[in-house]
N, C-alpha and C. Protein backbone atom coordinates (compact mmCIF):
# COMPACT_ATOMS: atom_id res chain seq x y z
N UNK A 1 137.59 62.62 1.32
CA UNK A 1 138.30 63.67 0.65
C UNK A 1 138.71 63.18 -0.75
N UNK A 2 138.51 63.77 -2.04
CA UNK A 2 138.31 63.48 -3.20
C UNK A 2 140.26 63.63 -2.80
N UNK A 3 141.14 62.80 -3.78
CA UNK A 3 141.98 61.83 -3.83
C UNK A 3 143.03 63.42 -4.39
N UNK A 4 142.79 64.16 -4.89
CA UNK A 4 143.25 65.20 -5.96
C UNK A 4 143.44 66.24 -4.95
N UNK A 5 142.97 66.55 -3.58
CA UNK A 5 142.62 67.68 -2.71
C UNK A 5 143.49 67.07 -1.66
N UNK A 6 143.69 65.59 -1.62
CA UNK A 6 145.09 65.30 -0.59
C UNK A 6 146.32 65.19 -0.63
N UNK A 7 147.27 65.64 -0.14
CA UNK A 7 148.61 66.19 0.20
C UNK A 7 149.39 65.36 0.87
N UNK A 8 150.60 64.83 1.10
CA UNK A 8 151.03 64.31 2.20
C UNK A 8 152.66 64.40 1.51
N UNK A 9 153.35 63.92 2.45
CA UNK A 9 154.63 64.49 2.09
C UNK A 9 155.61 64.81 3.51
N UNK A 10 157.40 64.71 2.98
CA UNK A 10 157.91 65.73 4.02
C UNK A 10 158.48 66.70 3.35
N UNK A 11 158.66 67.78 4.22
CA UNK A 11 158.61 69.29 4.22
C UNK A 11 160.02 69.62 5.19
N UNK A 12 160.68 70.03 4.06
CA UNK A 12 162.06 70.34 4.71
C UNK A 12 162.07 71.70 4.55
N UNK A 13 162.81 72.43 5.58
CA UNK A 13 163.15 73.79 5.81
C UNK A 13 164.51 74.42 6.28
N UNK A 14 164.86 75.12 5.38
CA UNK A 14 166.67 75.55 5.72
C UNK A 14 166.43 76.81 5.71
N UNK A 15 167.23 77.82 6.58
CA UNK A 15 166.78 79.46 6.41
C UNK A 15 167.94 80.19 5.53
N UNK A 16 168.86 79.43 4.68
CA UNK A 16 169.17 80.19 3.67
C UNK A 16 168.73 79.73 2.11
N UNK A 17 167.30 78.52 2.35
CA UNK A 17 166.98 77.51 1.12
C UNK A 17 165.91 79.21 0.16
N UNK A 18 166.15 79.06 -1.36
CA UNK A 18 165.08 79.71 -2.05
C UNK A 18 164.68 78.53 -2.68
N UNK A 19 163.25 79.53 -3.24
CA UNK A 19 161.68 79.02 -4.17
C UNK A 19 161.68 79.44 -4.84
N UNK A 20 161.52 78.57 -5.94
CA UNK A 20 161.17 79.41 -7.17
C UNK A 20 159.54 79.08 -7.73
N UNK A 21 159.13 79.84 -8.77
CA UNK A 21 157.84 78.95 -9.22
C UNK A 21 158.35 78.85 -10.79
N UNK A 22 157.48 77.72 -11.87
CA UNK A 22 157.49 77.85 -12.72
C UNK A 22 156.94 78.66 -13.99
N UNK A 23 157.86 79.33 -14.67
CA UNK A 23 156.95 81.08 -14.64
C UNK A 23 156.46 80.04 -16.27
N UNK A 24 156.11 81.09 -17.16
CA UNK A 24 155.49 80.88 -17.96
C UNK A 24 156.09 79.85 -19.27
N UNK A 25 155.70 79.42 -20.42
CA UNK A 25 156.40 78.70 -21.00
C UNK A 25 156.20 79.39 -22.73
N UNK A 26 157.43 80.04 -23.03
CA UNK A 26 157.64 80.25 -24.18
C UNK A 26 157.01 78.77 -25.48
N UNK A 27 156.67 79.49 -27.15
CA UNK A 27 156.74 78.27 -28.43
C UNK A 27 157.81 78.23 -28.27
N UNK A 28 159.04 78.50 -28.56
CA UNK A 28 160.25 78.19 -28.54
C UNK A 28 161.01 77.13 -27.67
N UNK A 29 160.52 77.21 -26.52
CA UNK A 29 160.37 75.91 -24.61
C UNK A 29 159.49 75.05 -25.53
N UNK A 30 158.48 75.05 -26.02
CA UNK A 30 157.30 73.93 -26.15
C UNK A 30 158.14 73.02 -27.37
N UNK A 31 158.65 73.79 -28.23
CA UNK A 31 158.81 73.04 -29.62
C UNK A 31 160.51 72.34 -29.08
N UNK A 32 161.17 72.77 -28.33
CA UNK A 32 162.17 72.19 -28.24
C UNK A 32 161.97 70.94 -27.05
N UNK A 33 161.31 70.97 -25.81
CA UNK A 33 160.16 69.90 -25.31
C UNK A 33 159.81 68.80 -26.26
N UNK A 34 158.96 69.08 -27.10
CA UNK A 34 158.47 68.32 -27.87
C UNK A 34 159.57 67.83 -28.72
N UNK A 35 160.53 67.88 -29.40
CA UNK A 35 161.52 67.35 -29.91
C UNK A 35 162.32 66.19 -28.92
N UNK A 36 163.32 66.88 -27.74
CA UNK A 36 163.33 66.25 -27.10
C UNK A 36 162.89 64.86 -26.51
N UNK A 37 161.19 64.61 -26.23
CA UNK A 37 160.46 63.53 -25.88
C UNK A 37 160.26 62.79 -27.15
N UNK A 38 160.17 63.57 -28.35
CA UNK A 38 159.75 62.88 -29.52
C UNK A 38 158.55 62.87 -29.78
N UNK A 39 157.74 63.57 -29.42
CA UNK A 39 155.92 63.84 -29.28
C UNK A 39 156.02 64.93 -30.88
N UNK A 40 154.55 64.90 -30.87
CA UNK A 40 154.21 66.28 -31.96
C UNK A 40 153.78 67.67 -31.06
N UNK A 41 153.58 68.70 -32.02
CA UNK A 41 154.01 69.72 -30.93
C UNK A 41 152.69 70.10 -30.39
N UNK A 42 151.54 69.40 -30.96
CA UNK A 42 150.23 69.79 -30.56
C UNK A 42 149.78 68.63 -28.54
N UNK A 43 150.46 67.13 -28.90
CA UNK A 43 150.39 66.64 -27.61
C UNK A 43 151.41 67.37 -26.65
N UNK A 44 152.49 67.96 -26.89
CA UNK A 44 153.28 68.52 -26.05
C UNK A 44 152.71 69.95 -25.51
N UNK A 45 151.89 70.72 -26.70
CA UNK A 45 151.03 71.74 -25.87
C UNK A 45 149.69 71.53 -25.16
N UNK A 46 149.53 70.27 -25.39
CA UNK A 46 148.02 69.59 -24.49
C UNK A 46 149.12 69.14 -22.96
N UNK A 47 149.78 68.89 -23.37
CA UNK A 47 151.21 68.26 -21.93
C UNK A 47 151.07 69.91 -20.79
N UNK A 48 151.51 70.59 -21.52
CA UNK A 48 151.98 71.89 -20.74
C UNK A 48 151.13 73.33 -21.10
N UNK A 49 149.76 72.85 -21.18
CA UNK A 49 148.77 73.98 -21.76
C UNK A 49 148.79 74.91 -20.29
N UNK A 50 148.51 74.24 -18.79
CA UNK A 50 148.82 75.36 -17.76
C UNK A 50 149.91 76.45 -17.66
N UNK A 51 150.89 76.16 -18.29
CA UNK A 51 152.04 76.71 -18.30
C UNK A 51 152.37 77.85 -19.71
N UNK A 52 151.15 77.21 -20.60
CA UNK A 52 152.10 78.44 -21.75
C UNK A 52 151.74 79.82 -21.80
N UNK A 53 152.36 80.38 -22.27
CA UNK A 53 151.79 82.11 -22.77
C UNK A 53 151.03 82.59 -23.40
């Protein structure tokens, strides 16, 4: 099994726990990111290209 397709882990469950997902990522999220770490804002949108808008 290619290394990327395996999972392992524990898995906790509470019946009043929520999920969230990570929704999309505003320039405004990216450029303040990128400040933050100290990167330029072009490696910080190669960082979080799944995520932007």
């Amino acid at each position: 099994m290619p290394s990327t397709a395996a999972v392992s882990g524990f898995y906790f469950a509470h019946p009043q726990s929520e999920y969230f997902g990570v929704a999309r990522i505003g320039p405004d999220q990216v450029a303040d990111y990128a400040a933050r770490r100290g990167v330029d804002l072009k490696t910080a949108e190669r960082w979080l290209r799944p995520n932007l808008d």
